[in-house]
PDB file of N, CA and C in Angstrom:
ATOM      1  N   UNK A   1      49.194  57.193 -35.174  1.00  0.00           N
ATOM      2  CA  UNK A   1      49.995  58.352 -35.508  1.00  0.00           C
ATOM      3  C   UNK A   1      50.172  59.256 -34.277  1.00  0.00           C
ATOM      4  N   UNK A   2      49.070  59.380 -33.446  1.00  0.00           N
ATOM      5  CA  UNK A   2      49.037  60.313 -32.101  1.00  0.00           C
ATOM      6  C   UNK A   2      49.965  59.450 -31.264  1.00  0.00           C
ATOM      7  N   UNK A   3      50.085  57.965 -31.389  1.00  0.00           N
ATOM      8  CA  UNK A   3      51.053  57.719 -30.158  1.00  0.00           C
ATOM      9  C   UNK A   3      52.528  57.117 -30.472  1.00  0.00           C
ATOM     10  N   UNK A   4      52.646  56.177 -31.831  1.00  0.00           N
ATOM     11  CA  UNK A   4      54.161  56.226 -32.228  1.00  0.00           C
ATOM     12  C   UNK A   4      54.793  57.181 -32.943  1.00  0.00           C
ATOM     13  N   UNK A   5      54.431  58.605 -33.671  1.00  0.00           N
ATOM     14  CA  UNK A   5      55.335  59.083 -34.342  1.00  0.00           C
ATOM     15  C   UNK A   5      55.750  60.271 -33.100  1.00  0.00           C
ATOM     16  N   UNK A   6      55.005  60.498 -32.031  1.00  0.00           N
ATOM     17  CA  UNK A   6      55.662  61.536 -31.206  1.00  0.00           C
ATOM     18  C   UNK A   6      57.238  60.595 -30.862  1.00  0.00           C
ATOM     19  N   UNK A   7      57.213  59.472 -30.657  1.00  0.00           N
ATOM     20  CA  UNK A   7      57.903  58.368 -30.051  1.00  0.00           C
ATOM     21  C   UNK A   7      58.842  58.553 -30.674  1.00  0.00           C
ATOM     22  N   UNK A   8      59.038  58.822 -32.321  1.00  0.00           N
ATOM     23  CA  UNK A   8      59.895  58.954 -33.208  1.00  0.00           C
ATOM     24  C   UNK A   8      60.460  60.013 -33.063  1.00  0.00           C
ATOM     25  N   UNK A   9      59.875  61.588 -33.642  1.00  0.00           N
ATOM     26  CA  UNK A   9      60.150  62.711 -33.241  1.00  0.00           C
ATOM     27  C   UNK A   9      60.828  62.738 -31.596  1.00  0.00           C
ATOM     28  N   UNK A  10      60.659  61.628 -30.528  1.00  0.00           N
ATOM     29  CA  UNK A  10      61.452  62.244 -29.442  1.00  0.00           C
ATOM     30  C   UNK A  10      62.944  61.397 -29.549  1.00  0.00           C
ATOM     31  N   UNK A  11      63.058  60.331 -30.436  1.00  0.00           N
ATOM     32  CA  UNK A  11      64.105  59.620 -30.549  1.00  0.00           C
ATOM     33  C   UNK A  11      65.040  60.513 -31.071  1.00  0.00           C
ATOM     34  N   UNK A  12      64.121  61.273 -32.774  1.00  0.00           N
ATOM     35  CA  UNK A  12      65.060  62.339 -32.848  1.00  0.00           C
ATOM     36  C   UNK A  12      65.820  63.410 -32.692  1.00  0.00           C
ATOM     37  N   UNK A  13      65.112  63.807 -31.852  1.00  0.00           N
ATOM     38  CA  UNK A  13      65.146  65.335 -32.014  1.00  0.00           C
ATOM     39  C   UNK A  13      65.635  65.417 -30.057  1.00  0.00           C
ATOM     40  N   UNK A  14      65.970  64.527 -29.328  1.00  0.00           N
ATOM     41  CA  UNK A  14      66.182  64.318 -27.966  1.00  0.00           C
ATOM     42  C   UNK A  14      66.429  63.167 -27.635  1.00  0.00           C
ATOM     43  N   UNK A  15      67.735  62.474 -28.230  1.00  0.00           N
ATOM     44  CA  UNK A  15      67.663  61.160 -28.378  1.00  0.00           C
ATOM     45  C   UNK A  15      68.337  60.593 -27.096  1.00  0.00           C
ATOM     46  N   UNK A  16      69.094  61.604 -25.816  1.00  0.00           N
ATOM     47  CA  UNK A  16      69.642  61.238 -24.596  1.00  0.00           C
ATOM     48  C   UNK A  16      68.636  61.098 -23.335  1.00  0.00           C
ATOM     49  N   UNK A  17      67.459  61.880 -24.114  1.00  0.00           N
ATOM     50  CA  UNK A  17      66.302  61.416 -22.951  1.00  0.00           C
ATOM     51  C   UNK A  17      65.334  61.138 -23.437  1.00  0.00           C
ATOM     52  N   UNK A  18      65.298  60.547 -24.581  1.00  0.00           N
ATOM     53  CA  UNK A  18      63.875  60.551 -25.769  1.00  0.00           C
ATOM     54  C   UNK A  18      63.005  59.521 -25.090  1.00  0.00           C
ATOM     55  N   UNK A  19      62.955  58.891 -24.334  1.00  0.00           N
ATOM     56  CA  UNK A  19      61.999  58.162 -23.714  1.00  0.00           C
ATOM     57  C   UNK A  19      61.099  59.123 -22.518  1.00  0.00           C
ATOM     58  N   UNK A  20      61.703  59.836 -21.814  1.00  0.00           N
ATOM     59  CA  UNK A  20      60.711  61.404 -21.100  1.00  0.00           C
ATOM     60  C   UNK A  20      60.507  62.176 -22.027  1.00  0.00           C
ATOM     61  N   UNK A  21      60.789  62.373 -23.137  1.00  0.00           N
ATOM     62  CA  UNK A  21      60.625  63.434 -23.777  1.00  0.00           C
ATOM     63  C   UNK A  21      59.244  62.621 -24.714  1.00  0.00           C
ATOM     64  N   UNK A  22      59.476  61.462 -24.797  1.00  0.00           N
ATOM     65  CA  UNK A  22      58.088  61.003 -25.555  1.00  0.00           C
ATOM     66  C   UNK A  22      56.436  60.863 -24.762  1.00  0.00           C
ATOM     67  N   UNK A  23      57.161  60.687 -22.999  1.00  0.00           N
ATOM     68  CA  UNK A  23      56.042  60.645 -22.585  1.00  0.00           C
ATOM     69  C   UNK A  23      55.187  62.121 -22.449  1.00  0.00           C
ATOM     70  N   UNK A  24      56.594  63.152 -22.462  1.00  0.00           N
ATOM     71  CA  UNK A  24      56.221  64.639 -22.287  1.00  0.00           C
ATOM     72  C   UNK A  24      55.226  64.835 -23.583  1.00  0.00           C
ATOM     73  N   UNK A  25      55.578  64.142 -25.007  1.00  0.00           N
ATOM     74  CA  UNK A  25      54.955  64.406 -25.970  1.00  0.00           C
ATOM     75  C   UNK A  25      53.522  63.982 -26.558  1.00  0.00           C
ATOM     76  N   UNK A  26      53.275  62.193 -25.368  1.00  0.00           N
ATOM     77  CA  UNK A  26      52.270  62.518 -25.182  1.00  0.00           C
ATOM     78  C   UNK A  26      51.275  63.121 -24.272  1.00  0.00           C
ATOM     79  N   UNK A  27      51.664  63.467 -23.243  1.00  0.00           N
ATOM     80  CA  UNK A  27      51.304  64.788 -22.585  1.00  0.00           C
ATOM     81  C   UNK A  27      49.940  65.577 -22.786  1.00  0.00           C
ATOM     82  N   UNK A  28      50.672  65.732 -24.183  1.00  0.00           N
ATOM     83  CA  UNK A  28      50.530  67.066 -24.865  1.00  0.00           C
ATOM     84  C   UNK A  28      49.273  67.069 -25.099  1.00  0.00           C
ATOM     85  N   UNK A  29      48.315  65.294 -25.369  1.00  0.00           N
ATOM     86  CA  UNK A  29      47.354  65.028 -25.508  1.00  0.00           C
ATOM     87  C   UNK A  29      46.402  65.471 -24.824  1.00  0.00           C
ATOM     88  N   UNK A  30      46.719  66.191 -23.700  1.00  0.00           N
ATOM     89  CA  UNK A  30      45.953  66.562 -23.325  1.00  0.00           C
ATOM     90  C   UNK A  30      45.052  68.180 -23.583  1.00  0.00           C
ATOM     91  N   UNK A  31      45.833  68.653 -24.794  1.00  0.00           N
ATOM     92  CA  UNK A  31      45.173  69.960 -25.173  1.00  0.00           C
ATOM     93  C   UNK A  31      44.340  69.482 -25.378  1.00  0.00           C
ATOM     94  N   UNK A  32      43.328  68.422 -25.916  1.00  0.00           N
ATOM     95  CA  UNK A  32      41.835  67.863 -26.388  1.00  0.00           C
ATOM     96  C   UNK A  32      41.572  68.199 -25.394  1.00  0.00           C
ATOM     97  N   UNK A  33      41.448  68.683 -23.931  1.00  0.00           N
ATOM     98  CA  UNK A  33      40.656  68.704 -23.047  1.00  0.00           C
ATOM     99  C   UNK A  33      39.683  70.010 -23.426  1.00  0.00           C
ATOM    100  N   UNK A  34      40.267  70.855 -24.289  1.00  0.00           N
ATOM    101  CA  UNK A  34      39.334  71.520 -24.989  1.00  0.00           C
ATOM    102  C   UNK A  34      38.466  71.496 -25.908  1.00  0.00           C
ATOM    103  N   UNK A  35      37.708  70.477 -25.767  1.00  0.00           N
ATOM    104  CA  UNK A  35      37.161  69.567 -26.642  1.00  0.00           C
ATOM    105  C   UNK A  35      35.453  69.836 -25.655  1.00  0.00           C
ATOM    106  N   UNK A  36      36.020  69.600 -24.364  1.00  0.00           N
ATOM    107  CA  UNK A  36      35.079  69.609 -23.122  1.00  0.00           C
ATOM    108  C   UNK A  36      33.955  70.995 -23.109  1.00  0.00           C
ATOM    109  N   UNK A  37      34.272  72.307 -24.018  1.00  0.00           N
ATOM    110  CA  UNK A  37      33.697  73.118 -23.724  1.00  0.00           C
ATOM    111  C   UNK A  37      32.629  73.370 -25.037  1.00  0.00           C
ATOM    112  N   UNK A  38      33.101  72.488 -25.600  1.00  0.00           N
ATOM    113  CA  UNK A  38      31.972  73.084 -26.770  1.00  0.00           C
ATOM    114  C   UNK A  38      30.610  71.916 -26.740  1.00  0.00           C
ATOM    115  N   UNK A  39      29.846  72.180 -27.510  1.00  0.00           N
ATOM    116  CA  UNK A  39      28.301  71.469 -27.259  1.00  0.00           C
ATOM    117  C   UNK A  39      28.110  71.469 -28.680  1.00  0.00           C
ATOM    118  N   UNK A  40      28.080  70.663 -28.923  1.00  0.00           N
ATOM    119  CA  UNK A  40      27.987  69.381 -28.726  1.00  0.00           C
ATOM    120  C   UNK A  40      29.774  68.993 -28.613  1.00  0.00           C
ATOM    121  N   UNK A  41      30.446  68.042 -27.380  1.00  0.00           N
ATOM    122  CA  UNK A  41      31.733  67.709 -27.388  1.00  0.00           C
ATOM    123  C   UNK A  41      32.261  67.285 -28.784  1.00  0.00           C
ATOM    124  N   UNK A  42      31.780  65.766 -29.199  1.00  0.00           N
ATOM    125  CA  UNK A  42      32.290  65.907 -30.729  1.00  0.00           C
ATOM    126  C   UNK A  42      31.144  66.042 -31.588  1.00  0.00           C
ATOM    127  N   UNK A  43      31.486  65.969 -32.550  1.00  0.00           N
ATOM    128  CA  UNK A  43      30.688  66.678 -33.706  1.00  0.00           C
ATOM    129  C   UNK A  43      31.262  66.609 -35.124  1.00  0.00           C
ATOM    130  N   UNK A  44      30.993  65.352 -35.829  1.00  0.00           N
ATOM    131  CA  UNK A  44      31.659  64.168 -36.889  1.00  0.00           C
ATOM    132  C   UNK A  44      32.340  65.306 -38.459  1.00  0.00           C
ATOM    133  N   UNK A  45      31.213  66.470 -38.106  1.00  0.00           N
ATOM    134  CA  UNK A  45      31.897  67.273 -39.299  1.00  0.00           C
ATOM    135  C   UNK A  45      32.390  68.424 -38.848  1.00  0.00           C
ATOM    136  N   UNK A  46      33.129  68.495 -37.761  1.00  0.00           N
ATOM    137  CA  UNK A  46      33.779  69.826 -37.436  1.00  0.00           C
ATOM    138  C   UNK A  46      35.158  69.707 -37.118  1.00  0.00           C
ATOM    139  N   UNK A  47      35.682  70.619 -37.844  1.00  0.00           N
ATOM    140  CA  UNK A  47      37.371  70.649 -37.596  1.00  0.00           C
ATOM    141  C   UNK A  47      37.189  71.361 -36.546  1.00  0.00           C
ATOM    142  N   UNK A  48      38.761  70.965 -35.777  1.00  0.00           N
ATOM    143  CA  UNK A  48      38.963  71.424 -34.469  1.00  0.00           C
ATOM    144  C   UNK A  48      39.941  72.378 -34.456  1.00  0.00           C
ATOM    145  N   UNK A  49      41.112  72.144 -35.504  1.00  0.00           N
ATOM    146  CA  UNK A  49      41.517  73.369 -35.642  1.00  0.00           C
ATOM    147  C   UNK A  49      40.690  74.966 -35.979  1.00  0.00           C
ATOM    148  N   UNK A  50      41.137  76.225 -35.291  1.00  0.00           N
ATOM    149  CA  UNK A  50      40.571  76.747 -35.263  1.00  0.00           C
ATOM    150  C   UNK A  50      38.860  77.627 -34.642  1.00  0.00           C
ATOM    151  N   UNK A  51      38.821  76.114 -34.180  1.00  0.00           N
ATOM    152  CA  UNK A  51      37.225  76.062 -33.514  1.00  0.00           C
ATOM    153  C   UNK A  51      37.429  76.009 -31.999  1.00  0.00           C
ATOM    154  N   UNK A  52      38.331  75.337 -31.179  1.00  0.00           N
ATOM    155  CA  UNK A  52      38.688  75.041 -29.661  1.00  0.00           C
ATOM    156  C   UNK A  52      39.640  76.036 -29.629  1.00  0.00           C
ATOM    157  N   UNK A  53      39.496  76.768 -28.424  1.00  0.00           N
ATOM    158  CA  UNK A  53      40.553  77.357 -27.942  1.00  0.00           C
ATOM    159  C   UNK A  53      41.803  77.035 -27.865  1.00  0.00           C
ATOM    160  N   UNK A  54      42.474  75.790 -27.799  1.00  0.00           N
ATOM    161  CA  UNK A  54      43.657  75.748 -27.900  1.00  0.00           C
ATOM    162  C   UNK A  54      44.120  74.850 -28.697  1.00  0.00           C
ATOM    163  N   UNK A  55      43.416  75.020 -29.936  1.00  0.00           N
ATOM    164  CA  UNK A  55      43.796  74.469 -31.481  1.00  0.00           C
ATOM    165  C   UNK A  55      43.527  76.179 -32.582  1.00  0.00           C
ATOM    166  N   UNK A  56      43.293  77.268 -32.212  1.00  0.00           N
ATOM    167  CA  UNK A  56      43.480  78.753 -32.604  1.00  0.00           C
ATOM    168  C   UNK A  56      45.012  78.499 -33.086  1.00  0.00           C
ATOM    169  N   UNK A  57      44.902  79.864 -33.974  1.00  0.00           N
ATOM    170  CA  UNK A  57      46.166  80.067 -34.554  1.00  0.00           C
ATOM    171  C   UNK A  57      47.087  80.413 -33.727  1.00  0.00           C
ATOM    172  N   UNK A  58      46.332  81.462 -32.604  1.00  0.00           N
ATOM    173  CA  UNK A  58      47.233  82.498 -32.066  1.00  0.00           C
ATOM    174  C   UNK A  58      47.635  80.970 -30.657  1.00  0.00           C
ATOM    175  N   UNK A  59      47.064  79.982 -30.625  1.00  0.00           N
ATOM    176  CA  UNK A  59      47.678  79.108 -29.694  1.00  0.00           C
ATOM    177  C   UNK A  59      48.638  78.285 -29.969  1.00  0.00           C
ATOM    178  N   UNK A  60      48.974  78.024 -31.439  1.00  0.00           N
ATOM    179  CA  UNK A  60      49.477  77.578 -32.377  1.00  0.00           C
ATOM    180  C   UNK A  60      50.902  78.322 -32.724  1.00  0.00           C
ATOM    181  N   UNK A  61      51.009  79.829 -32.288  1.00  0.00           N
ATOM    182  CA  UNK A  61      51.670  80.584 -32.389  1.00  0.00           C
ATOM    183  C   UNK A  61      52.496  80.444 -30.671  1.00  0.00           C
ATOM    184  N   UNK A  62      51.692  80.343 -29.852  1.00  0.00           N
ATOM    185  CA  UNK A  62      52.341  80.365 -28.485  1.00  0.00           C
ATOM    186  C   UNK A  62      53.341  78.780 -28.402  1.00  0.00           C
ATOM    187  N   UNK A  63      52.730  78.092 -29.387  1.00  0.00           N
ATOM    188  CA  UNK A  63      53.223  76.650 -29.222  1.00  0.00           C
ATOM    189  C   UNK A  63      54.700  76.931 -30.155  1.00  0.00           C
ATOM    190  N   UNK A  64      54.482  77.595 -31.072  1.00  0.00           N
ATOM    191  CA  UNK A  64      55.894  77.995 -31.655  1.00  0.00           C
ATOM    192  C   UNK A  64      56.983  78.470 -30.940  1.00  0.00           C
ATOM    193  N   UNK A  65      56.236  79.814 -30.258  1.00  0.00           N
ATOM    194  CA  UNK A  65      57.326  80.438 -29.365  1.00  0.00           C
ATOM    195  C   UNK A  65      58.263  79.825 -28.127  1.00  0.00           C
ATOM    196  N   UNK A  66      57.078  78.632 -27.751  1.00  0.00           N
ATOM    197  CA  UNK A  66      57.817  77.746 -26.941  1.00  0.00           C
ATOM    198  C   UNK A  66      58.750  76.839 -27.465  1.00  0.00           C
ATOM    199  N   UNK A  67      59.108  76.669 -28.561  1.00  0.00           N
ATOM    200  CA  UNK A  67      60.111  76.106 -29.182  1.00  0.00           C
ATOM    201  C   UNK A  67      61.636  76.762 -28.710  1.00  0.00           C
ATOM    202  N   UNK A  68      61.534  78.367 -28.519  1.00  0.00           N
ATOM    203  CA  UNK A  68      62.702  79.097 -28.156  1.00  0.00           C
ATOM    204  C   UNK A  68      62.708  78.991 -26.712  1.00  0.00           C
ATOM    205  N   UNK A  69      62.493  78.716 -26.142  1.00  0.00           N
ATOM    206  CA  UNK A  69      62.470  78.512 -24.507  1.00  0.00           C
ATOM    207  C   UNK A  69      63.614  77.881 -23.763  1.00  0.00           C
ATOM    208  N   UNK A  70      64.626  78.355 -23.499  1.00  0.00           N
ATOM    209  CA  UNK A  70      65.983  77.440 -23.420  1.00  0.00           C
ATOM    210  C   UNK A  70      65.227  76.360 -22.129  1.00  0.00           C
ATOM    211  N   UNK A  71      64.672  75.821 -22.188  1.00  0.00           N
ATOM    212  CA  UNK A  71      64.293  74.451 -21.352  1.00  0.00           C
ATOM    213  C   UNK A  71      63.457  73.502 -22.117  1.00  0.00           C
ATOM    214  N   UNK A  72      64.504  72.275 -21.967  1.00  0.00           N
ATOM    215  CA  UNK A  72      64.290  70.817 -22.674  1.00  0.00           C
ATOM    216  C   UNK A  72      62.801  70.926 -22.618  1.00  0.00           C
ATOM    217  N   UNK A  73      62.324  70.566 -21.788  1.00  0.00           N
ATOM    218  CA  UNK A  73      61.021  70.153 -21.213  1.00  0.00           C
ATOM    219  C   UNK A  73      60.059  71.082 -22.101  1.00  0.00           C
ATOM    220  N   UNK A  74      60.337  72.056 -22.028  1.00  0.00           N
ATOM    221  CA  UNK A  74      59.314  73.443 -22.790  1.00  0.00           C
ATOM    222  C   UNK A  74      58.890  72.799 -24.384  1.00  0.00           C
ATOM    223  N   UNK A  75      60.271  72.973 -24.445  1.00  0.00           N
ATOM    224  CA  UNK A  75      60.391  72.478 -26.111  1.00  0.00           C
ATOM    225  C   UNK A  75      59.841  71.455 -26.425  1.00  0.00           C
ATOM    226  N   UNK A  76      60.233  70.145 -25.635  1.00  0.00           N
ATOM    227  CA  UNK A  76      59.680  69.016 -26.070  1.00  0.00           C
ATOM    228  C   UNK A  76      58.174  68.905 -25.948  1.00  0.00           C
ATOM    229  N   UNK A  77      57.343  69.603 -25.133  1.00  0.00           N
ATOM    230  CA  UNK A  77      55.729  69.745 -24.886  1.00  0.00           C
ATOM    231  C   UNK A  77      55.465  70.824 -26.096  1.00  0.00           C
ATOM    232  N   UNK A  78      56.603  71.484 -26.413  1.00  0.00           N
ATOM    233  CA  UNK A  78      56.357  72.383 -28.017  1.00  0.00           C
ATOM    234  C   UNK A  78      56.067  71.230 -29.185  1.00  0.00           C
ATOM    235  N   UNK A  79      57.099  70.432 -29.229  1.00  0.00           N
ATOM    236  CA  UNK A  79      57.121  69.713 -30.030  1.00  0.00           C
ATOM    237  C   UNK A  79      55.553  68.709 -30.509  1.00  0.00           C
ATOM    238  N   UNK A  80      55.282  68.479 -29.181  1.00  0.00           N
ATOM    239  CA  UNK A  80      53.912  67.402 -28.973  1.00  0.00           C
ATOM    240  C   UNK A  80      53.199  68.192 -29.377  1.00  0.00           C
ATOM    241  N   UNK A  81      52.975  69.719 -28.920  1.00  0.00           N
ATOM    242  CA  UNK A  81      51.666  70.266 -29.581  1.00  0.00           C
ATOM    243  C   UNK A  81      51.369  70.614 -30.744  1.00  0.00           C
ATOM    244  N   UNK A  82      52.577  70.961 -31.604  1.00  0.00           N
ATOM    245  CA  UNK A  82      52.934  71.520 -32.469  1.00  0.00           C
ATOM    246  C   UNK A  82      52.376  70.421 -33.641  1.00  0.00           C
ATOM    247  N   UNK A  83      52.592  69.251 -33.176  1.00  0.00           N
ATOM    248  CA  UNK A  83      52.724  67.584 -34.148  1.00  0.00           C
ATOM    249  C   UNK A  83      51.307  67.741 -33.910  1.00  0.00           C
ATOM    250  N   UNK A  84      50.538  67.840 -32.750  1.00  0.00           N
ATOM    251  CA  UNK A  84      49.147  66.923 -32.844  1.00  0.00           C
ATOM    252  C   UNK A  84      48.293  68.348 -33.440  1.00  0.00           C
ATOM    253  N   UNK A  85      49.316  69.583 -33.602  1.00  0.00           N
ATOM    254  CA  UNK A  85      47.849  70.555 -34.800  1.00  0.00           C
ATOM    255  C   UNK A  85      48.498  69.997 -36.033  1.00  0.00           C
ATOM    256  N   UNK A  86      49.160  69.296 -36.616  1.00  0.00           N
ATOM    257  CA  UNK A  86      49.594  69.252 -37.461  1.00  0.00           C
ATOM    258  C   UNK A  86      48.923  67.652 -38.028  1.00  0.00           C
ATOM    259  N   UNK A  87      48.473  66.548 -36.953  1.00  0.00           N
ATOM    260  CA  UNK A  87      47.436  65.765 -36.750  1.00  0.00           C
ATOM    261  C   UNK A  87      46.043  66.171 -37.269  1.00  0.00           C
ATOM    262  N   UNK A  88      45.690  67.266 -35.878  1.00  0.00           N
ATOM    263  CA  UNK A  88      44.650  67.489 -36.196  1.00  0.00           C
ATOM    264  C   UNK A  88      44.367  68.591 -37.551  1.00  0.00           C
ATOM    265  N   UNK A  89      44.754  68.800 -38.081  1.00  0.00           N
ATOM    266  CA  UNK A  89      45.191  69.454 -39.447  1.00  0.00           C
ATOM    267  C   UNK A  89      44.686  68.511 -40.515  1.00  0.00           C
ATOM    268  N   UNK A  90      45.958  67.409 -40.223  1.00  0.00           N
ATOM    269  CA  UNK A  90      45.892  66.361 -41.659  1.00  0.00           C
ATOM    270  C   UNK A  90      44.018  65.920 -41.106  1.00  0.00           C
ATOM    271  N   UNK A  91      43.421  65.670 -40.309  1.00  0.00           N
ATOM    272  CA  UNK A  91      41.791  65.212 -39.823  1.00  0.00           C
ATOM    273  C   UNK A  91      41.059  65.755 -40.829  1.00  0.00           C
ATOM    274  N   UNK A  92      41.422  67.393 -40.449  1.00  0.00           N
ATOM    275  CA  UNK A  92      40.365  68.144 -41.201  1.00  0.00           C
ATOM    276  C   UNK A  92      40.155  68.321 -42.595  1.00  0.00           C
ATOM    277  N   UNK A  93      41.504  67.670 -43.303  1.00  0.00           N
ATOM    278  CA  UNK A  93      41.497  67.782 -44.802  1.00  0.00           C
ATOM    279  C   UNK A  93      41.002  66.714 -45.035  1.00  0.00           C
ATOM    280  N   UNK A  94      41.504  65.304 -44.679  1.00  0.00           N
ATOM    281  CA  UNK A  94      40.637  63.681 -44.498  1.00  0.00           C
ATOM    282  C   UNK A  94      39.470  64.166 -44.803  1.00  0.00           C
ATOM    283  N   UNK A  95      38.383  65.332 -43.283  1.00  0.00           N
ATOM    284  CA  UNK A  95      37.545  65.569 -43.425  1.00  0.00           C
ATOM    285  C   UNK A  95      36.651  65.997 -45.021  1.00  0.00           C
ATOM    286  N   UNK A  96      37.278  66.851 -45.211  1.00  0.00           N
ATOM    287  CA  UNK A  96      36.738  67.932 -46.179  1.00  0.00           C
ATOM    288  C   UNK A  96      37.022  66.947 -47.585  1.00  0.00           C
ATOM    289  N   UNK A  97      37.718  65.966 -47.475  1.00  0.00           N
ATOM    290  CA  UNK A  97      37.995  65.451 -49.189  1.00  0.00           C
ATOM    291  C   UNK A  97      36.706  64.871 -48.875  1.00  0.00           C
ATOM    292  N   UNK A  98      35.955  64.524 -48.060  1.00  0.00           N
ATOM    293  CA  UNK A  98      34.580  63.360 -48.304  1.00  0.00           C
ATOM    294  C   UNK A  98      33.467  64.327 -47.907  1.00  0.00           C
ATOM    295  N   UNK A  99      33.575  65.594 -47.466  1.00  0.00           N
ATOM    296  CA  UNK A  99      32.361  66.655 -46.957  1.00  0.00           C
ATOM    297  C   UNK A  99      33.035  67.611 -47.547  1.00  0.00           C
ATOM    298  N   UNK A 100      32.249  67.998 -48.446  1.00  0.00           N
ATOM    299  CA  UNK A 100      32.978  69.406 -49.178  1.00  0.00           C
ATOM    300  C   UNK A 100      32.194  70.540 -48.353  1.00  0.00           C
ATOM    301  N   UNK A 101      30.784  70.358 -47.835  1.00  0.00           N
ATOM    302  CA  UNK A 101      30.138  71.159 -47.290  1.00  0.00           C
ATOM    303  C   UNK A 101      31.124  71.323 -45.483  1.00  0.00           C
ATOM    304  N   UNK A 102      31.217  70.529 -45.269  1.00  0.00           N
ATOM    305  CA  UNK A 102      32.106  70.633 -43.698  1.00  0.00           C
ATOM    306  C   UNK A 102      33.278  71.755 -44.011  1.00  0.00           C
ATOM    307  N   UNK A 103      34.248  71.840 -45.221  1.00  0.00           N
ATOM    308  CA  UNK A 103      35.160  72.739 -45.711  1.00  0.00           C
ATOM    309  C   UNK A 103      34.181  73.919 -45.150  1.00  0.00           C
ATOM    310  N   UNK A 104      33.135  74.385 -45.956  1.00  0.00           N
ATOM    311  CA  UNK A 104      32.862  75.550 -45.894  1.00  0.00           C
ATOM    312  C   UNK A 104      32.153  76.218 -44.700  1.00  0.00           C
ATOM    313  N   UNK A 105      31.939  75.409 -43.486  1.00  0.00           N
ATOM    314  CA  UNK A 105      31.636  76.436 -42.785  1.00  0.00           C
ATOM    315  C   UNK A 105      32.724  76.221 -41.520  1.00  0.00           C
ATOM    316  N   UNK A 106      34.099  75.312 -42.013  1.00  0.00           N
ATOM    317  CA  UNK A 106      35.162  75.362 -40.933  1.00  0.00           C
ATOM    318  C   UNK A 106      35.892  76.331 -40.737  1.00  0.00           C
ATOM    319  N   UNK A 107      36.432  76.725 -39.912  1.00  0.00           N
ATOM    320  CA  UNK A 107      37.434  78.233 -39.304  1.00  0.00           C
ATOM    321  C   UNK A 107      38.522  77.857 -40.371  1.00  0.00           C
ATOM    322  N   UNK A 108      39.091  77.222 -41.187  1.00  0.00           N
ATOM    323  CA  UNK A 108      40.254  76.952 -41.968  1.00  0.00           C
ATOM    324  C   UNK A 108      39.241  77.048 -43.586  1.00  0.00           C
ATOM    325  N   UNK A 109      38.678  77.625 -43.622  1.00  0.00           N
ATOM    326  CA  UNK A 109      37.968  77.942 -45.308  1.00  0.00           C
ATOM    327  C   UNK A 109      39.190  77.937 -45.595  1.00  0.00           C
ATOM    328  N   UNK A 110      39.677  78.905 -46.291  1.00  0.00           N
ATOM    329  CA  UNK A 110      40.981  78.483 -46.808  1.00  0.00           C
ATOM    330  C   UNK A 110      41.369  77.722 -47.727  1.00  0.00           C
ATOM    331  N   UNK A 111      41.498  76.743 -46.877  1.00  0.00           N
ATOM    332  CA  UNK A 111      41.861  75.139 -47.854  1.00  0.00           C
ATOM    333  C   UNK A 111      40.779  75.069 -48.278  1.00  0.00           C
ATOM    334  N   UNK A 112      39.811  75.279 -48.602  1.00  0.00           N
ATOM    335  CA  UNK A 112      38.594  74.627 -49.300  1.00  0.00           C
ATOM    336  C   UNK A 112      38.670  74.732 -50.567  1.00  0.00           C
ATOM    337  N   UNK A 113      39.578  75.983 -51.021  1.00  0.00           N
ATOM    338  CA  UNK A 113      39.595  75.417 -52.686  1.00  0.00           C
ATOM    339  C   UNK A 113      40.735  74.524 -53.382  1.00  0.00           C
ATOM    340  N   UNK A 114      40.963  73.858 -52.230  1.00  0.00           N
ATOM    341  CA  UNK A 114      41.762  72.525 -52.562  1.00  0.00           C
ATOM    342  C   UNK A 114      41.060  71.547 -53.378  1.00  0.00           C
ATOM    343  N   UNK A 115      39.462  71.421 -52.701  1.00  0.00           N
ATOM    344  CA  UNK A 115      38.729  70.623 -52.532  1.00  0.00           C
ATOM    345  C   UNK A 115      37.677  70.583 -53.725  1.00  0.00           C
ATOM    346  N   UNK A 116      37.897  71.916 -54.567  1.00  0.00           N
ATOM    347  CA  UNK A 116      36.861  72.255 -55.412  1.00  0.00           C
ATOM    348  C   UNK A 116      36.977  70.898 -56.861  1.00  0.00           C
TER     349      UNK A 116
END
């Protein structure tokens, strides 16, 4: 899902250069590098949304704004980031349907009374 549906999304949505625009999208993969600062790196019951600095809302929000950016390039690295919180999103619910306890002490409580 992290490496053919960006592929898709760049066919669509940039279909005269959707082959740079897919590699731009996976790129994007590289926001996990914020992955590097926390201790333990992974950690089988923790959502990442919300918890890494640049899976936050308010980064999530900057990834929006770059959607308005009159440059291809902007947008399309909008696009990649935008898809892989939306990845790492669908993870954390995966997560929480089999750890109901992981729901409750993730930065996205929230959804947890999905789960009840």
């Amino acid at each position: 899902m992290h490496f053919l549906v960006p592929g898709l999304l760049a066919w669509l949505l940039f279909r005269p250069v959707w082959k740079g625009a897919w590699m731009i999208m996976l790129a994007s993969m590289l926001v996990d590098a914020d992955h590097l600062l926390s201790t333990p790196i992974f950690s089988a019951g923790r959502c990442s949304i919300g918890f890494h600095p640049l899976h936050t809302g308010w980064a999530m929000l900057v990834y929006g704004i770059m959607l308005l950016v009159p440059r291809p390039w902007v947008r399309m690295l909008a696009v990649g980031l935008l898809f892989h919180m939306l990845t790492d999103f669908i993870d954390c619910l995966w997560m929480f349907s089999k750890c109901a306890g992981c729901c409750q002490h993730s930065s996205v409580q929230w959804v947890c009374g999905f789960f009840r």
